[in-house]
Protein backbone atom coordinates (compact mmCIF):
# COMPACT_ATOMS: atom_id res chain seq x y z
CA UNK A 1 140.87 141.64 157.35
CA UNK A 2 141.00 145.39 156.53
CA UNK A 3 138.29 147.70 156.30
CA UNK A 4 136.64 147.84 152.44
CA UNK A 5 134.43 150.87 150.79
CA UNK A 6 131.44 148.63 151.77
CA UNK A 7 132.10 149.17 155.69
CA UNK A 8 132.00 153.15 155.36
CA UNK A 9 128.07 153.00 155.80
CA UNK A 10 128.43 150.81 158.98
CA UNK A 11 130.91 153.08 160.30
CA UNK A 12 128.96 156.32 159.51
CA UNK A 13 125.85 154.93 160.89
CA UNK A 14 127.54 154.30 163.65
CA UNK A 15 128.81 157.36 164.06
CA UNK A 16 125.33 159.17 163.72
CA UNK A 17 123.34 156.35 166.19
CA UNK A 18 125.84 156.61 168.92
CA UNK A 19 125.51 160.42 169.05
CA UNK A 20 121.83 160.44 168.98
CA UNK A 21 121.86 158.01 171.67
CA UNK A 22 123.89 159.76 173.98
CA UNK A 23 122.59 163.89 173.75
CA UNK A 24 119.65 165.27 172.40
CA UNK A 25 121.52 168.47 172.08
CA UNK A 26 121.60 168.90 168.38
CA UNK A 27 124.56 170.78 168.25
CA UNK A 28 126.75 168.45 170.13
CA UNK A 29 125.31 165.30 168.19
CA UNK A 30 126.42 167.39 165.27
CA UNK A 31 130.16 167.69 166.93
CA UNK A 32 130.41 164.44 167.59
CA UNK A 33 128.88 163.62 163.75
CA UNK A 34 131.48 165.87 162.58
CA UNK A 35 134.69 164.99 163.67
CA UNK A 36 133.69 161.05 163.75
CA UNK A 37 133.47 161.39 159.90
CA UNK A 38 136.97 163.66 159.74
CA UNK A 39 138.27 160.02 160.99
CA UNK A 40 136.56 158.10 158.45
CA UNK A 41 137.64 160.63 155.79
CA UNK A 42 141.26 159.92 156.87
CA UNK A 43 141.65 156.21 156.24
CA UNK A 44 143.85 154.87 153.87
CA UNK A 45 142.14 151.22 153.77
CA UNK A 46 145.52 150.05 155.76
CA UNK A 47 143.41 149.44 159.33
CA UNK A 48 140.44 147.58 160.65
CA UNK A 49 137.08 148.13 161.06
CA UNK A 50 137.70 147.83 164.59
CA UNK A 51 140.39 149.98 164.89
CA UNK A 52 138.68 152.72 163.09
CA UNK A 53 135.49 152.13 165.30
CA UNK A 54 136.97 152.24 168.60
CA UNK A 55 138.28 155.89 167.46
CA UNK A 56 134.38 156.55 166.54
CA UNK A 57 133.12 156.05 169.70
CA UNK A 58 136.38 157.49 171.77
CA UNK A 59 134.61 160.62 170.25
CA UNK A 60 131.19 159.62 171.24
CA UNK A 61 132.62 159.15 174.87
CA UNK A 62 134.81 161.73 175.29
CA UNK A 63 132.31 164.42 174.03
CA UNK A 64 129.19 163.16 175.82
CA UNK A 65 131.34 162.53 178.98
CA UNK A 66 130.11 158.94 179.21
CA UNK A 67 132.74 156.16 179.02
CA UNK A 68 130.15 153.40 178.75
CA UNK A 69 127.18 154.84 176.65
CA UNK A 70 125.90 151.11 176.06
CA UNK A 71 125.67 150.08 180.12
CA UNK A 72 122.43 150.22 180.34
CA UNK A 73 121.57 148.36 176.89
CA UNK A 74 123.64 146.10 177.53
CA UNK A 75 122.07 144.88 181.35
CA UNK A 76 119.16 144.72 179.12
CA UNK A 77 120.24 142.50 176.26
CA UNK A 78 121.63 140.25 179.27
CA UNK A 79 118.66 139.74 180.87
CA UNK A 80 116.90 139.58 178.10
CA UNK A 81 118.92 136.63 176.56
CA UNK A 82 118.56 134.65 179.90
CA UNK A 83 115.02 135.14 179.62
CA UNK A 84 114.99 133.26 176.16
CA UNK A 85 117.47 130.63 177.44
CA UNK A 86 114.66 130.01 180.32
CA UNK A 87 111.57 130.08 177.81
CA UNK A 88 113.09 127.84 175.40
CA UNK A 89 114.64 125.33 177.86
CA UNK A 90 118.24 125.96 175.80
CA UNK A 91 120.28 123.71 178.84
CA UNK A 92 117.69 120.75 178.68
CA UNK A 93 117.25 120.90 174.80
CA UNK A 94 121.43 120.97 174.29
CA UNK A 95 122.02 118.17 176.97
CA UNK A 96 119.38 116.06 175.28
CA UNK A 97 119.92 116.60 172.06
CA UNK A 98 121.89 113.76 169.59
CA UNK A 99 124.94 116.28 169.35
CA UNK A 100 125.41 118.13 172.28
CA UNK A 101 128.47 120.11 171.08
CA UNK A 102 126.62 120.83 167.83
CA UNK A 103 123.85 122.25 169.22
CA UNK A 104 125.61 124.26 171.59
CA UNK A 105 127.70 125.62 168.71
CA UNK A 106 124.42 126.76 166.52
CA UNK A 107 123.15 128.49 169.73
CA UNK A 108 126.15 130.25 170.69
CA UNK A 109 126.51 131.69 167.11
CA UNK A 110 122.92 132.14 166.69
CA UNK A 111 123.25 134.90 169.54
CA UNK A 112 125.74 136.82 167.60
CA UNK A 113 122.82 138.43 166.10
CA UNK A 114 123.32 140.60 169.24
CA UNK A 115 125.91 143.21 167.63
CA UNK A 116 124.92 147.21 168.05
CA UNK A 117 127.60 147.60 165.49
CA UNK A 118 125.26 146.24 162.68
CA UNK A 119 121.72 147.91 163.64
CA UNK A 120 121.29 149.30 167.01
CA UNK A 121 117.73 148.02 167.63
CA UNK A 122 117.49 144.49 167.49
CA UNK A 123 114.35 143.43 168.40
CA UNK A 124 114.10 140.50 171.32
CA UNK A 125 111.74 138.55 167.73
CA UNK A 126 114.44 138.81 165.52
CA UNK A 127 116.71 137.05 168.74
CA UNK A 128 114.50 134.19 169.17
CA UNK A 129 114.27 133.64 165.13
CA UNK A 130 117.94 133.03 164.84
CA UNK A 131 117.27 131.02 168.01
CA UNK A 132 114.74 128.96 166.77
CA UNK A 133 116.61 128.87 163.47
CA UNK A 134 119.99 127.81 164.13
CA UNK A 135 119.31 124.29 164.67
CA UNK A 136 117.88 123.53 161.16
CA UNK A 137 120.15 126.10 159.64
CA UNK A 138 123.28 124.77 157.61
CA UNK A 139 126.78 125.23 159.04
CA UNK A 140 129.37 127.48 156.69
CA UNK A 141 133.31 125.94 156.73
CA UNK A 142 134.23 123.65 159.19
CA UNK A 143 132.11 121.33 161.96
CA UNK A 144 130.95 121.13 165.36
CA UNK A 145 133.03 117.67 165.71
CA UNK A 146 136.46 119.24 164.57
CA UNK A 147 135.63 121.83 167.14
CA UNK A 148 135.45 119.49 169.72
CA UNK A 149 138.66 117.19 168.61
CA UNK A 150 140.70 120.39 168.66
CA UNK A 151 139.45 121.05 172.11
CA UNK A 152 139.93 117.84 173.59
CA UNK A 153 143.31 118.07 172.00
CA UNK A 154 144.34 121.27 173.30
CA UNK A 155 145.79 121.88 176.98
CA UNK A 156 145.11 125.55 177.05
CA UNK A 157 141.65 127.23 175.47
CA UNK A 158 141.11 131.01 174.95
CA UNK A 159 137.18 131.78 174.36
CA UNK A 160 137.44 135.64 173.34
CA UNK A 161 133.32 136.68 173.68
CA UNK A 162 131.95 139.19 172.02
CA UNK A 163 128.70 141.03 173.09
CA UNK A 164 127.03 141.31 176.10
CA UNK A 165 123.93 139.42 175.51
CA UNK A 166 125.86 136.56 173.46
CA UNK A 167 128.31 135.75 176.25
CA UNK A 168 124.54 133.87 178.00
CA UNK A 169 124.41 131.30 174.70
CA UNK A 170 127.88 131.10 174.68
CA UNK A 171 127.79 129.23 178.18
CA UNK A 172 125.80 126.74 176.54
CA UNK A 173 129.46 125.83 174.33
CA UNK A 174 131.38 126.39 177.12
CA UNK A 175 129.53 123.90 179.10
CA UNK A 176 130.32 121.41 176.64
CA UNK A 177 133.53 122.03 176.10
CA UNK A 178 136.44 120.89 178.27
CA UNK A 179 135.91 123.69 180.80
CA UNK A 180 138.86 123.07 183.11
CA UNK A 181 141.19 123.80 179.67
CA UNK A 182 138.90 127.66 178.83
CA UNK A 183 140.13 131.05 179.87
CA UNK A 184 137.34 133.22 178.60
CA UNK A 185 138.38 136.68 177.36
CA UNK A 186 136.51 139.63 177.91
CA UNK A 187 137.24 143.71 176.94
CA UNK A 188 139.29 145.80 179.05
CA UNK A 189 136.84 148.41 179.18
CA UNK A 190 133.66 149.08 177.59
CA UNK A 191 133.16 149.98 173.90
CA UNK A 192 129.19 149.67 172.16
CA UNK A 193 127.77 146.52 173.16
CA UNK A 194 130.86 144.44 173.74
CA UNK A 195 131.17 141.73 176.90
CA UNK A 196 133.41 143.01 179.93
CA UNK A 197 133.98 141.56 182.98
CA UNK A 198 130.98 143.13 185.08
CA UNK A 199 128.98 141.35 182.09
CA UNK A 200 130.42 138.30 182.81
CA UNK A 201 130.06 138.26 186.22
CA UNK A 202 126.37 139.31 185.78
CA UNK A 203 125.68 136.29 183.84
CA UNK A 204 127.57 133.82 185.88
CA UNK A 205 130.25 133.16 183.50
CA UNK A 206 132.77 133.47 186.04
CA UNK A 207 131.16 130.58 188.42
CA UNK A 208 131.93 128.48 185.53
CA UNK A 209 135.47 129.28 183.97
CA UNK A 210 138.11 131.44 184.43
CA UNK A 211 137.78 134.45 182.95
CA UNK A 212 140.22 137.37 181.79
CA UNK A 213 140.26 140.98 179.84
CA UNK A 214 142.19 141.70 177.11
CA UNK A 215 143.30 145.23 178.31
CA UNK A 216 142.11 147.24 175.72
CA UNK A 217 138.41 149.04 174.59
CA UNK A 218 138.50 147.83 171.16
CA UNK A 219 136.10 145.53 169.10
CA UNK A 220 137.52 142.43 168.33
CA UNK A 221 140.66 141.63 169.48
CA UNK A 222 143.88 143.66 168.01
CA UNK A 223 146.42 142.29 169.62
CA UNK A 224 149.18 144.96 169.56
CA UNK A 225 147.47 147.05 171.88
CA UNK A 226 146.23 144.52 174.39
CA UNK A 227 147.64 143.84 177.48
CA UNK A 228 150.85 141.85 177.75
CA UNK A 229 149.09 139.86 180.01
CA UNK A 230 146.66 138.85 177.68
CA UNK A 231 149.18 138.28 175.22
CA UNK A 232 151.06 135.93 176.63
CA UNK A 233 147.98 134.10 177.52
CA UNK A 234 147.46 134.36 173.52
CA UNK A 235 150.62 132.80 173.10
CA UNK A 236 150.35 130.21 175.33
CA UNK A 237 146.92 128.73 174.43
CA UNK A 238 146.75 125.88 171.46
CA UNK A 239 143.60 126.66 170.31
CA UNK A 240 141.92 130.25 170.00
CA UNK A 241 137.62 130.08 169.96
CA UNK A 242 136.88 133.71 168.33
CA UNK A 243 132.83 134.89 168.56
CA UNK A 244 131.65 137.45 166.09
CA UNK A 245 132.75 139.26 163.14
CA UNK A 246 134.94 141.83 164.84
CA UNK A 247 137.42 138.81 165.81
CA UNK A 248 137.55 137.83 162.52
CA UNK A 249 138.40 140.96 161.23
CA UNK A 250 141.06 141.65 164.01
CA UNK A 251 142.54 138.21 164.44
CA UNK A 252 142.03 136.41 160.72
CA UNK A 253 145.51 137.45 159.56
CA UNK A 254 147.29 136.02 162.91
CA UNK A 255 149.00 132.88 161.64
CA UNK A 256 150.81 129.76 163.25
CA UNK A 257 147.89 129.64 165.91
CA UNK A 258 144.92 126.92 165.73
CA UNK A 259 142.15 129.70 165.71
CA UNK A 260 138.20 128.51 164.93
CA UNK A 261 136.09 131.53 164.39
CA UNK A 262 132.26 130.86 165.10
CA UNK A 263 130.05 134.07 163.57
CA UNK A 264 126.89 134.80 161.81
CA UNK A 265 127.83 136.49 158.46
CA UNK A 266 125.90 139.95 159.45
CA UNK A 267 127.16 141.88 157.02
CA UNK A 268 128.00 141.98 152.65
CA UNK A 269 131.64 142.30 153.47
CA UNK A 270 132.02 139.60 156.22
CA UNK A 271 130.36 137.55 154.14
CA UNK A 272 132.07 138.11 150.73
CA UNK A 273 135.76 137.57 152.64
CA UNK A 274 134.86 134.31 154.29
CA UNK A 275 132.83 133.21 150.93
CA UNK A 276 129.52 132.58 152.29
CA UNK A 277 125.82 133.55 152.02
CA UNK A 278 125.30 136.64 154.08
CA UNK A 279 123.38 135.58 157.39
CA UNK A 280 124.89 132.45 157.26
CA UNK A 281 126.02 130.84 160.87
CA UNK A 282 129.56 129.84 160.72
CA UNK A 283 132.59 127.36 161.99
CA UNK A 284 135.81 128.66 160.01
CA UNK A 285 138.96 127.13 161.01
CA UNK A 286 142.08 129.73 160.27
């Protein structure tokens, strides 16, 4: 999916939120302002919204002299999602409920609200909403149950996560899911809010699954600048499980792979590609 006129705000607002963030030195938040929107001024529509991000904040890195501007954020949004997962009983309520896999699914997406790319403030309330939420909320595309078939019909599963935070709900799925089949995919090295490995070894994801980076600092996953480790392990796999909207816009054009992308619709443009109500939580089989 390339990047549309609608994305410009996102990306500028990014641009201006990451800078503030890391310097209160007016001038250099005004450098880093500056030449972040020389990049967005130089797009011919051709790339990604990822792609074009991941140049955004190799500004906001390279001038602040920070490579991981979110770290601390991002321990925060982890603990802060296990909290919830502890208040709300998320492991008893899944492996009681009448559909297991189903209401793993709605949690794991429900936690995509996590994304610093949209708004970088989200408030622990508006977390537990979608929480509470998701389990009454109607599913977009495909379901739960086809999720599962293609699963237990697969012999090798990549999970690519998304953001830190999200990877705790998405061990709910993966716990229901055949877990001796799942690699789950991490970045190579930190951009915004995104999962990496010391993420996912802070939330126990690697006691459960094996669990990989992709080799590169971009959102989403764009596969010609990944490892070519991780893309033979792309290869290889028969069924893809992609979280958020920055997979979808990296990965949605890969064909002649079984790929199921599970997302909340965050944003106008998301939404208006996939054909859905924006917000909505979503199963979309490529």
């Amino acid at each position: 999916m390339k990047v549309d006129y609608q994305c410009l705000p996102c990306l500028v607002r990014q641009a201006t939120d990451s800078a503030k963030m890391v310097t209160e030195d007016i001038a250099l938040q005004q450098e880093i302002i500056s030449k972040a929107l020389k990049e967005i001024a130089e797009l011919g529509f051709t790339e990604t919204a990822p792609y074009l991000g991941r140049k955004i904040h190799r500004i906001v890195k390279e001038l602040s002299n920070n490579p991981d501007p979110y770290k601390e954020l991002k321990v925060t949004y982890n603990e802060m999602a296990e909290k919830i997962c502890e208040d709300y009983k998320l492991s008893d309520l899944v492996r009681t409920s009448e559909n297991p896999v189903d209401a793993a699914c709605r949690l794991s997406i429900a936690g995509n609200i996590i994304d610093f790319s949209v708004s970088r403030i989200v408030k622990e309330s508006s977390i537990r909403e979608s929480i509470k939420g998701c389990l009454e909320a109607e599913i977009y595309g495909n379901t739960s149950e086809e999720l599962l078939q293609a699963a237990e019909g697969a012999k090798k599963i990549l999970f690519i996560a998304d953001n830190s935070g999200e990877i705790v709900f998405d061990k709910l799925l993966v716990n229901q899911l055949p877990k001796e089949k799942i690699t789950y995919v991490v970045k190579g090295a930190p951009i915004v809010n995104d999962a990496t490995m010391e993420d996912a070894v802070a939330v126990g994801m690697t006691e459960i699954v094996r669990v990989i980076d992709n080799g590169f600092d971009a959102q989403g996953t764009i596969l010609e600048f990944c490892s070519e480790a991780f893309r033979k392990e792309f290869e290889e796999a028969d069924l893809i499980i992609a979280k958020g909207q920055a997979n979808y816009e990296t990965v949605s054009e890969v064909t002649g792979k079984e790929i199921f992308y599970l997302l909340k619709a965050k944003c106008t443009s998301i939404a208006a590609n996939l054909g859905c109500e924006q917000g909505a939580l979503v199963i979309k089989k490529g």
